[in-house]
Protein backbone atom coordinates (compact mmCIF):
# COMPACT_ATOMS: atom_id res chain seq x y z
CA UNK A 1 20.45 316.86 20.99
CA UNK A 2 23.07 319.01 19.92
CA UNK A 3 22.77 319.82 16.01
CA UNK A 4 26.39 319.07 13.97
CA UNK A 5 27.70 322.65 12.34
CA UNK A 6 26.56 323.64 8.79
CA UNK A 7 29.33 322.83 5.76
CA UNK A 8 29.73 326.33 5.64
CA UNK A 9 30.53 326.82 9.77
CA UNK A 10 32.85 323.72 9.32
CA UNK A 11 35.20 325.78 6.63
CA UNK A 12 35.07 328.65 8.59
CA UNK A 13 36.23 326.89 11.96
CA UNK A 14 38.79 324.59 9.98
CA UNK A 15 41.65 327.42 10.67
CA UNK A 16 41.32 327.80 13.99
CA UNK A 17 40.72 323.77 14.98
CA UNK A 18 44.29 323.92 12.51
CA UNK A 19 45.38 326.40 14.72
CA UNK A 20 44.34 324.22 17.90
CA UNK A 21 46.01 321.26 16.93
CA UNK A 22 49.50 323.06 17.55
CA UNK A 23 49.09 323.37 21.13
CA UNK A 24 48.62 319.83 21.29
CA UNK A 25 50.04 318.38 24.54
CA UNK A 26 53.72 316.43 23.50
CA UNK A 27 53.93 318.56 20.21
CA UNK A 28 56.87 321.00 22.11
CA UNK A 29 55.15 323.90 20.71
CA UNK A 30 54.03 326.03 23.34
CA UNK A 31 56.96 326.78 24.97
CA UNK A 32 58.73 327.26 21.78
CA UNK A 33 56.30 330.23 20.81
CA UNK A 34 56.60 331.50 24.63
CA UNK A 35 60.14 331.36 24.81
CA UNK A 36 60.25 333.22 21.01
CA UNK A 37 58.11 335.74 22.57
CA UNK A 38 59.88 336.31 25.11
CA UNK A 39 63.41 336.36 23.21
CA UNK A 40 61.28 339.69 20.92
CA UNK A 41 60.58 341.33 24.12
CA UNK A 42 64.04 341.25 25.11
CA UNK A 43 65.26 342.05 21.94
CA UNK A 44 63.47 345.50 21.65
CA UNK A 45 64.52 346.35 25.67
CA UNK A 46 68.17 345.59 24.39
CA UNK A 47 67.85 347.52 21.82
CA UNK A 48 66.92 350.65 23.68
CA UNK A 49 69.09 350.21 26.20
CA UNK A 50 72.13 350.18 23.81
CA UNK A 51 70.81 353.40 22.76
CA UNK A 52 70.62 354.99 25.75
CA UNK A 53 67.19 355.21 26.56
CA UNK A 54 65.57 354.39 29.44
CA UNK A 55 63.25 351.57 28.12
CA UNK A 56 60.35 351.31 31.03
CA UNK A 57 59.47 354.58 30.90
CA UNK A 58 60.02 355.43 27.23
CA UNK A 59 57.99 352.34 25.95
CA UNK A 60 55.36 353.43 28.40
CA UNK A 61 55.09 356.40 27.13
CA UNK A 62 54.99 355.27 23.47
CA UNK A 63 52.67 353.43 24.11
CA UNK A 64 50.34 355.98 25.77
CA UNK A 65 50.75 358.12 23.00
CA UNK A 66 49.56 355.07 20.32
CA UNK A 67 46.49 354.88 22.58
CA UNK A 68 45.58 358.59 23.29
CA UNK A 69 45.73 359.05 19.24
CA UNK A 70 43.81 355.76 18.88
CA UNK A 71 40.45 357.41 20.83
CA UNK A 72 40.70 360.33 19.87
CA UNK A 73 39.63 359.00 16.51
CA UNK A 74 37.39 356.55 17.61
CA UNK A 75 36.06 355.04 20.78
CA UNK A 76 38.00 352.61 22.90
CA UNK A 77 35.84 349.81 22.16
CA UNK A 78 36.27 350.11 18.28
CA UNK A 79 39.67 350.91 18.19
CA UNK A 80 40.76 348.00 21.09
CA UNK A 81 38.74 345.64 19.24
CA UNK A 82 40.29 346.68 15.87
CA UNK A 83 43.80 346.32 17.20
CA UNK A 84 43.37 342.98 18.57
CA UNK A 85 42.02 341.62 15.45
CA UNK A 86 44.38 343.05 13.23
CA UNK A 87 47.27 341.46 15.76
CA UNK A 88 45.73 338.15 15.27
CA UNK A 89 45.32 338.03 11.64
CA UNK A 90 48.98 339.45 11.13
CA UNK A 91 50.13 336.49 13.59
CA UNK A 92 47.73 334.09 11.69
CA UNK A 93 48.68 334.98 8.33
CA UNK A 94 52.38 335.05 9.16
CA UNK A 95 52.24 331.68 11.31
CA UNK A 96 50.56 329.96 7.99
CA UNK A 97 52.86 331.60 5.43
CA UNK A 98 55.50 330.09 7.75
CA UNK A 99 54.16 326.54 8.22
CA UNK A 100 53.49 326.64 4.82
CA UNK A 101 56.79 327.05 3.69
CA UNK A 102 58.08 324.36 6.14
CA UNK A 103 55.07 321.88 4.47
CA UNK A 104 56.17 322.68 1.05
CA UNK A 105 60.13 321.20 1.96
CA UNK A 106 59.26 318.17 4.04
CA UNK A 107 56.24 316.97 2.50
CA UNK A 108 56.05 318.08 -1.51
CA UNK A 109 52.66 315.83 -2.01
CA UNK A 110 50.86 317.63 0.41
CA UNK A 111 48.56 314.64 1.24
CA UNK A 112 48.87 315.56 4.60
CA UNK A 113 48.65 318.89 7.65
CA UNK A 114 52.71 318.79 8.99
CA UNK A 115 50.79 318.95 12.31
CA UNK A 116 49.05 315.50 12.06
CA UNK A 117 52.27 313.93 10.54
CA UNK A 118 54.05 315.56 14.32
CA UNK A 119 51.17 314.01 16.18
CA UNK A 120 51.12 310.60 14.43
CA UNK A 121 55.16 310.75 14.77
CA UNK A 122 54.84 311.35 18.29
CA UNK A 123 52.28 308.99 19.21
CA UNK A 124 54.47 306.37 17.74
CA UNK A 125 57.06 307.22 18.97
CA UNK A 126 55.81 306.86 22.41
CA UNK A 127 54.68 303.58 21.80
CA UNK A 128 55.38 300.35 23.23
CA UNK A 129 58.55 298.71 22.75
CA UNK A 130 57.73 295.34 20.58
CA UNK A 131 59.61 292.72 19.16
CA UNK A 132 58.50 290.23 16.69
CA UNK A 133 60.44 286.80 16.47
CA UNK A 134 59.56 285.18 13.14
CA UNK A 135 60.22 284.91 9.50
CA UNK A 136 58.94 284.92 5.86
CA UNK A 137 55.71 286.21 4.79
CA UNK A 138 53.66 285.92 7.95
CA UNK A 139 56.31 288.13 10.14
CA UNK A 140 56.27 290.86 7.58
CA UNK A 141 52.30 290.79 7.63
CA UNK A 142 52.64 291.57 11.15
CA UNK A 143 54.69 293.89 11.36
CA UNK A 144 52.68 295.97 8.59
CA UNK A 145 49.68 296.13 11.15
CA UNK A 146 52.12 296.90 13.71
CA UNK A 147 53.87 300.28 12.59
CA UNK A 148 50.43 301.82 12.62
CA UNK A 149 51.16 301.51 16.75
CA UNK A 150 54.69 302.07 17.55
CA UNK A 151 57.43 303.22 16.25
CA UNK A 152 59.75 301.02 18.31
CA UNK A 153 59.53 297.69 16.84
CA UNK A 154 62.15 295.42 16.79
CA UNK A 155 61.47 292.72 14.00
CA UNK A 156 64.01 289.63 14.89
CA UNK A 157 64.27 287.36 11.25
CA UNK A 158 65.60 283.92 10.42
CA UNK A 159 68.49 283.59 8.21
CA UNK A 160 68.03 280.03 7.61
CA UNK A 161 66.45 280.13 4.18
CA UNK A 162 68.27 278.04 1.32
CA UNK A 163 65.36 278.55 -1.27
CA UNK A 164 64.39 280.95 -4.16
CA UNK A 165 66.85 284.12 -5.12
CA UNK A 166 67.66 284.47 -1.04
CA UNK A 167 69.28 280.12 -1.53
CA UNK A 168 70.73 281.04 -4.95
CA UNK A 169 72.38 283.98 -3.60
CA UNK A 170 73.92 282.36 -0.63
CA UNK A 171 74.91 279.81 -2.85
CA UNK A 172 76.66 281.79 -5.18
CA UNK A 173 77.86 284.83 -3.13
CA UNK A 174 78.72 283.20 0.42
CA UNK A 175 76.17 285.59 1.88
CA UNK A 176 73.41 285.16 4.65
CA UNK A 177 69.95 285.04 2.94
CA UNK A 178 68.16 288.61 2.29
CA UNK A 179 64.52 287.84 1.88
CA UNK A 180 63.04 287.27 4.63
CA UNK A 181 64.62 290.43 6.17
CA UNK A 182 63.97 292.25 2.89
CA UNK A 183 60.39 291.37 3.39
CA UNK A 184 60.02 293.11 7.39
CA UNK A 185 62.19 295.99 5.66
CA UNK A 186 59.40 296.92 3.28
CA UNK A 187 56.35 296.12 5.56
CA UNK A 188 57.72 298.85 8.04
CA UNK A 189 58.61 300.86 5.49
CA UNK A 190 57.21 304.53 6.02
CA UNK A 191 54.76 305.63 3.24
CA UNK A 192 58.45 305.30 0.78
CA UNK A 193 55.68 303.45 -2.06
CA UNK A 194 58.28 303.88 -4.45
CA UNK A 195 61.12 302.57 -2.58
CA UNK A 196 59.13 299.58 -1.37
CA UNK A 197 57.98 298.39 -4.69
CA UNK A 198 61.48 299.18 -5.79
CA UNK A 199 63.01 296.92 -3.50
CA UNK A 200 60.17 294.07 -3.54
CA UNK A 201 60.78 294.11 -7.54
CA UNK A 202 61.31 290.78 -8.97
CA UNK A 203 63.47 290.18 -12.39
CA UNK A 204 61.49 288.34 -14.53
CA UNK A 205 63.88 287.80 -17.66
CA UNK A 206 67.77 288.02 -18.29
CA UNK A 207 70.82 285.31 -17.45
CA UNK A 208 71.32 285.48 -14.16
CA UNK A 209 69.00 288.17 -12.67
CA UNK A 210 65.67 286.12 -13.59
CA UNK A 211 63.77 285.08 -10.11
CA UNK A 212 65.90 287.64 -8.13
CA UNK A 213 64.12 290.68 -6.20
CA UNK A 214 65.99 294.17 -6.48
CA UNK A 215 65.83 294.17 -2.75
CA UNK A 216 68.07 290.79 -2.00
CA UNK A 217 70.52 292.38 -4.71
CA UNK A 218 70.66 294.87 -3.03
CA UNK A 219 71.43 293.82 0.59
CA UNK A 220 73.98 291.36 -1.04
CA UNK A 221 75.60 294.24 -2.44
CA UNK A 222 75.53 296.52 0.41
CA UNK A 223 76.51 293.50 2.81
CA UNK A 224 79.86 293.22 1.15
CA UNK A 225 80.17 296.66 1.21
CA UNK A 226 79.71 297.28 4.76
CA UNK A 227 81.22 294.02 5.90
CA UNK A 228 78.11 291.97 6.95
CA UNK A 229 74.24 291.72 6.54
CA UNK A 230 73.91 293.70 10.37
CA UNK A 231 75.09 296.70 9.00
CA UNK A 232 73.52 296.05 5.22
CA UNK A 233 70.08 295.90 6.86
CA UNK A 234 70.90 299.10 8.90
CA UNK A 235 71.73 301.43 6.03
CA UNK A 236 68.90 300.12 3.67
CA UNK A 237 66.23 301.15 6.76
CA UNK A 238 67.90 305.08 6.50
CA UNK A 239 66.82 304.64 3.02
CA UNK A 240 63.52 302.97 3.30
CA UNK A 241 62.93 305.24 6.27
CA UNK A 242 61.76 302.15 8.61
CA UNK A 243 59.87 302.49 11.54
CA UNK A 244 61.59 300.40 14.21
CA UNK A 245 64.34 298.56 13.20
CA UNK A 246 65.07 294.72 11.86
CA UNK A 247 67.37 292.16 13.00
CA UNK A 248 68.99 288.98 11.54
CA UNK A 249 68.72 286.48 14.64
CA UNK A 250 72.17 285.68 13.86
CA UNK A 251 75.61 286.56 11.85
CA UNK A 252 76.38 282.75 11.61
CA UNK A 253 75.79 280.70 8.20
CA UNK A 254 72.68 278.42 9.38
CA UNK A 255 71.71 275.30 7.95
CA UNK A 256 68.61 273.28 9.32
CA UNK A 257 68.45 269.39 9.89
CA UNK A 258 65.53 267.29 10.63
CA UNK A 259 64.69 263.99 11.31
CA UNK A 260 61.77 262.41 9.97
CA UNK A 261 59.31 259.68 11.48
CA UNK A 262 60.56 257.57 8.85
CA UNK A 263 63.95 258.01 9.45
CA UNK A 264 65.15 260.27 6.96
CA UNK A 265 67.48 262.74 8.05
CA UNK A 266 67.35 265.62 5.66
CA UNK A 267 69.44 268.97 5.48
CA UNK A 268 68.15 272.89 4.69
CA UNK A 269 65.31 274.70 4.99
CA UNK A 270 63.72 273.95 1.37
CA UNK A 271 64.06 270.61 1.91
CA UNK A 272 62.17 269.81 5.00
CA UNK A 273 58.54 271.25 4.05
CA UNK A 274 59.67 269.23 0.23
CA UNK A 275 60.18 265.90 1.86
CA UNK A 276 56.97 266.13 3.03
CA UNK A 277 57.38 263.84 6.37
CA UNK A 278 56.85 264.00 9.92
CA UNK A 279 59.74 265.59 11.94
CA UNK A 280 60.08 264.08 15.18
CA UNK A 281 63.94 266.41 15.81
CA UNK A 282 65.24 269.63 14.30
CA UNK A 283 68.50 271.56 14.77
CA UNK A 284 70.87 272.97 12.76
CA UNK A 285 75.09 273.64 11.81
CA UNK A 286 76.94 275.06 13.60
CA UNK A 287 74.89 273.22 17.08
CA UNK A 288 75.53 276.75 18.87
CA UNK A 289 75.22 279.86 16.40
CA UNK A 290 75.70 283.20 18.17
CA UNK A 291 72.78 286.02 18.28
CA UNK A 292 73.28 289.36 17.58
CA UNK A 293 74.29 291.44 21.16
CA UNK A 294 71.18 293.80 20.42
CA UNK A 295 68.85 291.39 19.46
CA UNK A 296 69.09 289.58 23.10
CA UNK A 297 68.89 293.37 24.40
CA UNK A 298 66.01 294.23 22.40
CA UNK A 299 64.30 291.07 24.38
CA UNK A 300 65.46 291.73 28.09
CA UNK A 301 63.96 295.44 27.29
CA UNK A 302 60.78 294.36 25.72
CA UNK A 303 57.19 295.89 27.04
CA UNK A 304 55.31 292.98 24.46
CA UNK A 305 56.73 290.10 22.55
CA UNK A 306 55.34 288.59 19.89
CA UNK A 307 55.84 285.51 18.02
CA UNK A 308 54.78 284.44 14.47
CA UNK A 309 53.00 283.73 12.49
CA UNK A 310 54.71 281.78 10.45
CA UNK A 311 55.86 278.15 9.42
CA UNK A 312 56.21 276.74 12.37
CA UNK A 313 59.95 274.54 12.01
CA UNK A 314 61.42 277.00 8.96
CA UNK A 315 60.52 280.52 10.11
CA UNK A 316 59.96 280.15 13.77
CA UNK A 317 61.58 277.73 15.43
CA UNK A 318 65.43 278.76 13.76
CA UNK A 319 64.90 282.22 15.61
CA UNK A 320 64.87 279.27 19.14
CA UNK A 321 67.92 277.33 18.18
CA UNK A 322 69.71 280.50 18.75
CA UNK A 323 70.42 279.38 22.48
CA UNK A 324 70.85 283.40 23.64
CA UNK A 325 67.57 284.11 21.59
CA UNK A 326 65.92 280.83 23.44
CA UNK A 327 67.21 281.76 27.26
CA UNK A 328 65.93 285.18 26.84
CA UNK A 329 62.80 284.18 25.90
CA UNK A 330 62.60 282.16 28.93
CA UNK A 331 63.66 284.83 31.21
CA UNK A 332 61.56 287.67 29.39
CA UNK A 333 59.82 290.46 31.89
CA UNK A 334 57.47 291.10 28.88
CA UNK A 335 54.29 289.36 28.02
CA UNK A 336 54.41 287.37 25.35
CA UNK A 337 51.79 286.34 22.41
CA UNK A 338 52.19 283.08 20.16
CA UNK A 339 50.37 283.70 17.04
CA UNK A 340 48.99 280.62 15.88
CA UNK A 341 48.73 279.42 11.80
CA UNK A 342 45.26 279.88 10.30
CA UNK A 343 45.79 276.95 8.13
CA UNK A 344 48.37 274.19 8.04
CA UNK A 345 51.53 274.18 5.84
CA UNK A 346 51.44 270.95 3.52
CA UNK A 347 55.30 268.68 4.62
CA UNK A 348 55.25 270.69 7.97
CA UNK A 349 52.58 270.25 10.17
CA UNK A 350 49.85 268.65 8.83
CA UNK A 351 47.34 267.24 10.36
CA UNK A 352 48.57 269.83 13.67
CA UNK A 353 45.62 270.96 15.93
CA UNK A 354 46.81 274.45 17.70
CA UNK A 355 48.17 272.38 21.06
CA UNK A 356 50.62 270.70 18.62
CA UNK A 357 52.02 273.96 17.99
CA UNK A 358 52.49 274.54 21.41
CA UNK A 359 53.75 270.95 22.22
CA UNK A 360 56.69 271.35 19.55
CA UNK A 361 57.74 275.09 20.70
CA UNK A 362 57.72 274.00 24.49
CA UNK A 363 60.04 270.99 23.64
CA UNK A 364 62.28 272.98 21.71
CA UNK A 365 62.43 275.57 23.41
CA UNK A 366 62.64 273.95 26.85
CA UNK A 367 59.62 275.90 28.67
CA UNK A 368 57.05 278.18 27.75
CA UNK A 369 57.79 281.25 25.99
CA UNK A 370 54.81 282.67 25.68
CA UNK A 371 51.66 283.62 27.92
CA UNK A 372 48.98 283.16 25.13
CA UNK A 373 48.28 281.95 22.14
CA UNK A 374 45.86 283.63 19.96
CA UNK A 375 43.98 281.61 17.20
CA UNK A 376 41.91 282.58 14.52
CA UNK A 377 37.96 282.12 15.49
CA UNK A 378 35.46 281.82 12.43
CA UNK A 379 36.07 279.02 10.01
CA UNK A 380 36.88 279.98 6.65
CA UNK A 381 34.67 279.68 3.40
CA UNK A 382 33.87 276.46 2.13
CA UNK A 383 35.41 277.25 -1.11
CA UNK A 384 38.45 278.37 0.61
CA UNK A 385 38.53 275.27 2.72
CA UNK A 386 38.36 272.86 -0.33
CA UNK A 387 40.88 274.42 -2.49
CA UNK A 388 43.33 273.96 0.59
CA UNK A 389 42.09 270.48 0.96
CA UNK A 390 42.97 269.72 -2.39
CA UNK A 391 46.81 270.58 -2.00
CA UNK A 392 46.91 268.61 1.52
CA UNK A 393 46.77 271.49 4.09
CA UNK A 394 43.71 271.81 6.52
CA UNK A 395 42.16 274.91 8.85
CA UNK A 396 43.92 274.65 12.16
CA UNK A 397 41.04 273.57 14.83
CA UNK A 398 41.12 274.91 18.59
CA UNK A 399 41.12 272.17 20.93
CA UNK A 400 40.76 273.86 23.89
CA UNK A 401 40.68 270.22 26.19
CA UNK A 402 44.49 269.22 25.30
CA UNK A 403 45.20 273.21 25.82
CA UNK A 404 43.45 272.49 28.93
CA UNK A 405 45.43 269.97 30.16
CA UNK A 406 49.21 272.02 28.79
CA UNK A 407 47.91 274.88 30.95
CA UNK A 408 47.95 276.86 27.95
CA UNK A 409 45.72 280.27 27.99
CA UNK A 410 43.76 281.36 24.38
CA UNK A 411 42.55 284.35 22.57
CA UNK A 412 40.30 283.85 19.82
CA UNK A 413 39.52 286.44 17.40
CA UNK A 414 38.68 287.46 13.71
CA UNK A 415 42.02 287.68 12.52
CA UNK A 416 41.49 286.55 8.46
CA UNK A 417 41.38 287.84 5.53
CA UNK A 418 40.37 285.85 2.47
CA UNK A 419 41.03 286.28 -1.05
CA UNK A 420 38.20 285.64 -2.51
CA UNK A 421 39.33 284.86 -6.49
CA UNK A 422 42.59 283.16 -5.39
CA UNK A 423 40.59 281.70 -1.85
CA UNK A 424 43.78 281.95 -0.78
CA UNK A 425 43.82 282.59 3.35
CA UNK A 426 46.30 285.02 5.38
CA UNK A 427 46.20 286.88 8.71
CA UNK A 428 45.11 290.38 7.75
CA UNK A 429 47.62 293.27 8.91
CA UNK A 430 45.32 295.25 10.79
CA UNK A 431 42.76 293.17 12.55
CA UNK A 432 45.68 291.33 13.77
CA UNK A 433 47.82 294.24 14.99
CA UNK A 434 44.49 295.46 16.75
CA UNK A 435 43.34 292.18 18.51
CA UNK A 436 47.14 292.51 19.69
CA UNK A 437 47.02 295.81 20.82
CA UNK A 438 43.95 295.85 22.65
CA UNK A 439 44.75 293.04 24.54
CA UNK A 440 48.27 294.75 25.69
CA UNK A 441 46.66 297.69 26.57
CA UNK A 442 43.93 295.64 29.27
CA UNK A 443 46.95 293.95 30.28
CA UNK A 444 48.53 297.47 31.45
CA UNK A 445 45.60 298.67 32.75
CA UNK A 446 45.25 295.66 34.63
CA UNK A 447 48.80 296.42 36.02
């Protein structure tokens, strides 16, 4: 068995496994250093040929004459030795001096090398082109697994929240609600910590600004500005430096309607979980609203889709009464992943087993839009289970007979994460982005 190198062997070799990591393949830095090489070389022949020498010979003969004086003072094998080592540690020292300098501009903290932030950039970069059709908290906790994978990630959001600051500011300001695309901004947020609390801040006191986040004011600001929310969202990922990019699913000023089992017809997003009834229909004003050219382009040129989690007739299904949004899920070449609800909301779908899910998105949507739909495995804790109980909401069971018979395929995996003081119950970020990647990745290789 081959014995691990000492602490002391591990410093020494840390330089040159530094010094390995720039010829990386992808990193464009080989060819760089050749070509610079080769630019020196043909500076110095220049050079002597504008002065009239003739370069071959002349640098031959310099040369010679280094090397003669060289053994004459010592023999070859010293003085080659010593010349080759003093070349590399010039180049060495001078090549870290360099980088250093370059470090010290683009990354002041110095938490980490530049040359694993250019491998991490580039690996993400290369990454699979994703979008995520969703809204409020459970898209963003996707998508903050997610950037860890790609860097082209296309988040597509619901605008059809009336509630909280995002209601009061449509109310008020004629604008399209910010918060659930304020929410995907921050989770793809690049290490900006600042920024992102910044713009998740939430106004506690003061007339007017109490209940408001800094980050809807913000996009309300910026959208009249710019003209509309599109190019709002656009300027405030340049500043939050997001990876990918996010999308409202459309310009137009959407308003949900459903109708209840018991006959109620009620209007806007807050109030359909607040009435607290069975919907049997749900569409919205205007009947048609238009999707965003590149949002319907982002689809068509998918490699994986992905949709939810989230509440199932306020955050998801608004994205599919965006007919363009609904007809290119249809037709997508991509596949495409339904994440399922761990628990159930209370006034949405409760008493919903996971083929209920599916049942309402394939009659709204008119087909199937997805391939699979994952669903969490393990039951949560008791504790956890009873404190839901007690508001009305229930764990979400798998009945794989019904899913049977809707020809519906399942992946079931650990996907939780569990609070235990609060016992409160949410997909967790990065089990979830892996269960999703892993299962792409046998899909290509199956391919």
């Amino acid at each position: 068995m081959k014995r691990p190198p000492s602490p002391r062997a591990r410093r020494w070799l840390r330089p040159f496994a530094r010094i390995w990591k720039w010829l990386s393949p992808g990193l464009y830095v080989k060819r760089w250093l050749l070509l610079s090489s080769l630019g020196i070389v043909l500076l110095i022949i220049g050079i002597a040929i504008l002065a009239r020498l003739t370069p071959v010979l002349l640098v031959t003969r310099l040369v010679r004459a280094i090397l003669d004086a060289l053994v004459s003072l010592m023999p070859w094998p010293v003085s080659g030795s010593l010349a080759i080592a003093g070349g590399l540690t010039l180049l060495w020292f001078g090549q870290r001096r360099f980088l250093r300098s370059i470090t010290r501009v683009l990354m002041p903290d110095g938490d980490e090398e530049l040359v694993d932030v250019l491998i991490n950039h580039h690996k993400l970069n290369r990454g699979a082109k994703i979008v995520a059709v969703g809204g409020g908290t459970g898209l963003s906790t996707l998508l903050r697994g997610l950037k860890n994978y790609s860097a082209n990630i296309t988040a597509i959001v619901t605008v059809a929240d009336d509630g909280g600051s995002s209601g009061r500011l449509r109310r008020e300001h004629g604008v399209l609600p910010p918060g659930d695309i304020r929410n995907c901004l921050a989770a793809l947020a690049d290490e900006e910590k600042l920024l992102t609390e910044l713009f998740q801040y939430r106004f506690q006191v003061g007339e007017g600004l109490s209940g408001h986040s800094f980050g809807n004011l913000f996009l309300t600001a910026l959208s009249d500005i710019t003209g509309d929310l599109e190019r709002a969202v656009t300027a405030s990922s340049q500043v939050l430096a997001v990876r990918g990019r996010v999308l409202p699913a459309t310009l137009d000023s959407m308003v949900l309607w459903a109708d209840l089992a018991d006959g109620r017809h009620v209007e806007g997003e807050s109030q359909i979980s607040a009435a607290r009834g069975r919907v049997v229909a749900i569409g919205c004003h205007p009947q048609h609203p238009r999707a965003l050219p590149q949002t319907v382009q982002d689809i068509q040129e998918a490699e994986y889709i992905l949709v939810g989690p989230g509440s199932l007739y306020t955050s998801i299904i608004p994205n599919l009464l965006v007919p363009e949004i609904r007809e290119a899920l249809l037709r997508r070449r991509a596949p495409c992943v339904y994440i399922c609800n761990i628990m159930s909301q209370v006034g949405e779908t409760d008493g919903y087993a996971v083929s209920d899910y599916v049942r309402v998105l394939d009659r709204v949507a008119g087909g199937r839009i997805f391939d699979l739909v994952l669903v969490q495995k393990s039951l949560p804790s008791e504790r956890a289970i009873a404190q839901y109980q007690r508001v009305g909401a229930h764990f979400t069971t798998l009945d794989r007979e019904s899913l049977g018979e809707l020809r519906c395929p399942t992946l079931v995996a650990d996907v939780m994460s569990e609070d235990g003081e609060k016992g409160t119950i949410r997909h967790d970020p990065q089990r979830l982005a892996g269960v999703l990647m892993r299962w792409y990745n046998r899909q290509k290789r199956a391919y």
